[in-house]
C-alpha atoms as a PDB file:
ATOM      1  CA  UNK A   1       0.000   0.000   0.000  1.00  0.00           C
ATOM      2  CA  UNK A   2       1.615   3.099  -0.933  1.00  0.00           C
ATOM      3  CA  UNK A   3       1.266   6.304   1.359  1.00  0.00           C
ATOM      4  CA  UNK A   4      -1.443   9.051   0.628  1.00  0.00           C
ATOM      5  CA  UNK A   5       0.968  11.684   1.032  1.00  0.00           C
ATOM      6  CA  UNK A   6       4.920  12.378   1.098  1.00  0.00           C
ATOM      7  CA  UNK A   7       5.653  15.149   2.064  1.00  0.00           C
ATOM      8  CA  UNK A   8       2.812  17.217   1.614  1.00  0.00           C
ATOM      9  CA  UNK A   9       2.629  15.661  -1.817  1.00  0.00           C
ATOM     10  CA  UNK A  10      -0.476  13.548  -2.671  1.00  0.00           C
ATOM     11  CA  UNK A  11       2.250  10.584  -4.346  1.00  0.00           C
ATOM     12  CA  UNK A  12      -0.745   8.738  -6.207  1.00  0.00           C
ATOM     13  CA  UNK A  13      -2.071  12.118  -7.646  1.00  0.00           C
ATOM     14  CA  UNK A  14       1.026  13.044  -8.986  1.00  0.00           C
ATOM     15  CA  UNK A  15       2.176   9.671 -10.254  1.00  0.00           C
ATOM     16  CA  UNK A  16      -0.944   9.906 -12.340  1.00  0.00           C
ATOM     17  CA  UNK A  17      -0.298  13.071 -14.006  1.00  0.00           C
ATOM     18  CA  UNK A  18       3.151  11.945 -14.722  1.00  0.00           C
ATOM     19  CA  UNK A  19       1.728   8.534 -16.287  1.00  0.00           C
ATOM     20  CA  UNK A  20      -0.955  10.852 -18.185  1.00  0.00           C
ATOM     21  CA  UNK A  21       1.924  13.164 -19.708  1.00  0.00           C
ATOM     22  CA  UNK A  22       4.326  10.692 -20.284  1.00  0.00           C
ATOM     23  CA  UNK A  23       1.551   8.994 -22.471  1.00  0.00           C
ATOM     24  CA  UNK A  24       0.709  12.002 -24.024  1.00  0.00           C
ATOM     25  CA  UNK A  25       3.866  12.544 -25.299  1.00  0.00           C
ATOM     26  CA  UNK A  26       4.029   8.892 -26.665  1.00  0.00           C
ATOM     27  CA  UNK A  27       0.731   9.776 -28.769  1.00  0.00           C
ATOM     28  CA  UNK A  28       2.317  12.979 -29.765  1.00  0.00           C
ATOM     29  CA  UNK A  29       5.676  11.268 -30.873  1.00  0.00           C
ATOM     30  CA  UNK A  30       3.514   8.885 -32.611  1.00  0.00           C
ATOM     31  CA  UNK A  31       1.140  11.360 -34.455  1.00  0.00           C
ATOM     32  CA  UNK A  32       4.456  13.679 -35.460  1.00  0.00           C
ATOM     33  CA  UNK A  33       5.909  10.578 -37.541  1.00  0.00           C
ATOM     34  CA  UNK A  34       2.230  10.483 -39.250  1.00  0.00           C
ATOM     35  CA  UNK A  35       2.645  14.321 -39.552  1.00  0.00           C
ATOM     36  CA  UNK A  36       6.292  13.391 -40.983  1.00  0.00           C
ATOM     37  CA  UNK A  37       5.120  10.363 -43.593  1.00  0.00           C
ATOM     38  CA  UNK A  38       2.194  12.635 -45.379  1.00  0.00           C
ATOM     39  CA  UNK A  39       5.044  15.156 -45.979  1.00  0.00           C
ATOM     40  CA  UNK A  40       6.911  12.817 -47.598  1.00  0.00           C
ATOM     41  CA  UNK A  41       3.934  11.471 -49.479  1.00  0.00           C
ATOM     42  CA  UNK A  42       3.441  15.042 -50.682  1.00  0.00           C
ATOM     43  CA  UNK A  43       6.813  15.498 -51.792  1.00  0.00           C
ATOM     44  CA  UNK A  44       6.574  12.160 -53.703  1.00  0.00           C
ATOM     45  CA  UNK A  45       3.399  13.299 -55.357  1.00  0.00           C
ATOM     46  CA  UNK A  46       5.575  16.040 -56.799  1.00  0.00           C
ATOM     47  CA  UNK A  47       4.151  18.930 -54.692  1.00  0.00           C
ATOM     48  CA  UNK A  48       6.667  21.954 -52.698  1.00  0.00           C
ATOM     49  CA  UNK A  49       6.752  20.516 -48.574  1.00  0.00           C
ATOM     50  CA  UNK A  50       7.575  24.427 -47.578  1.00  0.00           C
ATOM     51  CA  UNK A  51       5.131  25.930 -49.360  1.00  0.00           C
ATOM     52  CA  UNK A  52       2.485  23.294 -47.848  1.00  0.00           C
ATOM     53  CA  UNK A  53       3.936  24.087 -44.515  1.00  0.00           C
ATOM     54  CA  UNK A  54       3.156  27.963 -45.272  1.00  0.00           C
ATOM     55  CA  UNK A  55       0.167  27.302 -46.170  1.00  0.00           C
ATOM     56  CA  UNK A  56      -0.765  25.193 -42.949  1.00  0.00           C
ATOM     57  CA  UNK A  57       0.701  27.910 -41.209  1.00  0.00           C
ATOM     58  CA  UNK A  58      -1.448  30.814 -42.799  1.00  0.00           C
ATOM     59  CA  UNK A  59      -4.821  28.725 -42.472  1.00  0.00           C
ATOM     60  CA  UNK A  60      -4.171  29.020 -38.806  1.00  0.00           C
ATOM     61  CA  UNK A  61      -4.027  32.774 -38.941  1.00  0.00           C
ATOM     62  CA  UNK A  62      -6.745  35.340 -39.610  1.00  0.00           C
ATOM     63  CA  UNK A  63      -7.001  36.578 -42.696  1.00  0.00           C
ATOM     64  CA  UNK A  64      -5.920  40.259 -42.017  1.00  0.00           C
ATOM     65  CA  UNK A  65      -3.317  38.793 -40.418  1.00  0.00           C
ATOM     66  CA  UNK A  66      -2.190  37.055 -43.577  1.00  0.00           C
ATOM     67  CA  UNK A  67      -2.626  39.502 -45.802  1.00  0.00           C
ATOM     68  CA  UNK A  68      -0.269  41.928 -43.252  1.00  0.00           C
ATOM     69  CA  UNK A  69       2.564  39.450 -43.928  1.00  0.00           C
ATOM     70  CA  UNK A  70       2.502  38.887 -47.327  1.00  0.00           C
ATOM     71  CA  UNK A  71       2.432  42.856 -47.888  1.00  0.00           C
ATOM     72  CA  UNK A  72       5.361  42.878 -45.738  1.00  0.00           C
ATOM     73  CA  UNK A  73       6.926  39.919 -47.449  1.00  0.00           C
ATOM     74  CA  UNK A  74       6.446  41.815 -51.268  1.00  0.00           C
ATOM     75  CA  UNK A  75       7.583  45.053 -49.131  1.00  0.00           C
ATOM     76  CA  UNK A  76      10.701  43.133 -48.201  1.00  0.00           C
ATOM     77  CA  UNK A  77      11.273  41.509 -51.595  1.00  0.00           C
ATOM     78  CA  UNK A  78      11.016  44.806 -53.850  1.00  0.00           C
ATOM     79  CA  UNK A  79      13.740  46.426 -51.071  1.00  0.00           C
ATOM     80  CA  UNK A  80      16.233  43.777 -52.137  1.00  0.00           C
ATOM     81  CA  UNK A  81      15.439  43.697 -55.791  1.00  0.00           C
ATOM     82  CA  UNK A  82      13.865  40.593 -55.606  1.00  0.00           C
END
């Protein structure tokens, strides 16, 4: 029988939340290797991974927010002759 508390510390409460994480991050190791192989499907299928990853990235954004960047990005790009 373990002991309710140590210290002040409720041991079985925070042996949970340390068994929860830890599994957590298993999943999320998992799920990034799945994240990983459809990248490289996509670049098999012929199509650009960083300009997929931009565009993940911008769908997260709102759309003013977007638009900001890429004015600032043509800004950017006409200063350097681009």
């Amino acid at each position: 029988m373990s002991k309710p508390e140590v210290g002040g510390i409720a041991a079985d409460r925070l042996r949970s939340i340390i068994e929860r994480i830890e599994r957590i991050e298993e999943e999320r190791k998992g799920l990034a290797n799945d994240v990983k192989d459809i990248y490289a499907e996509a670049k098999s299928a012929g199509f650009d991974v960083p300009v997929i990853r931009r565009i993940i990235s911008a769908r997260k954004k709102e759309p003013s927010e977007v638009e900001e960047q890429e004015t600032l990005f043509d800004v950017y790009r006409r200063a350097l002759g681009m």
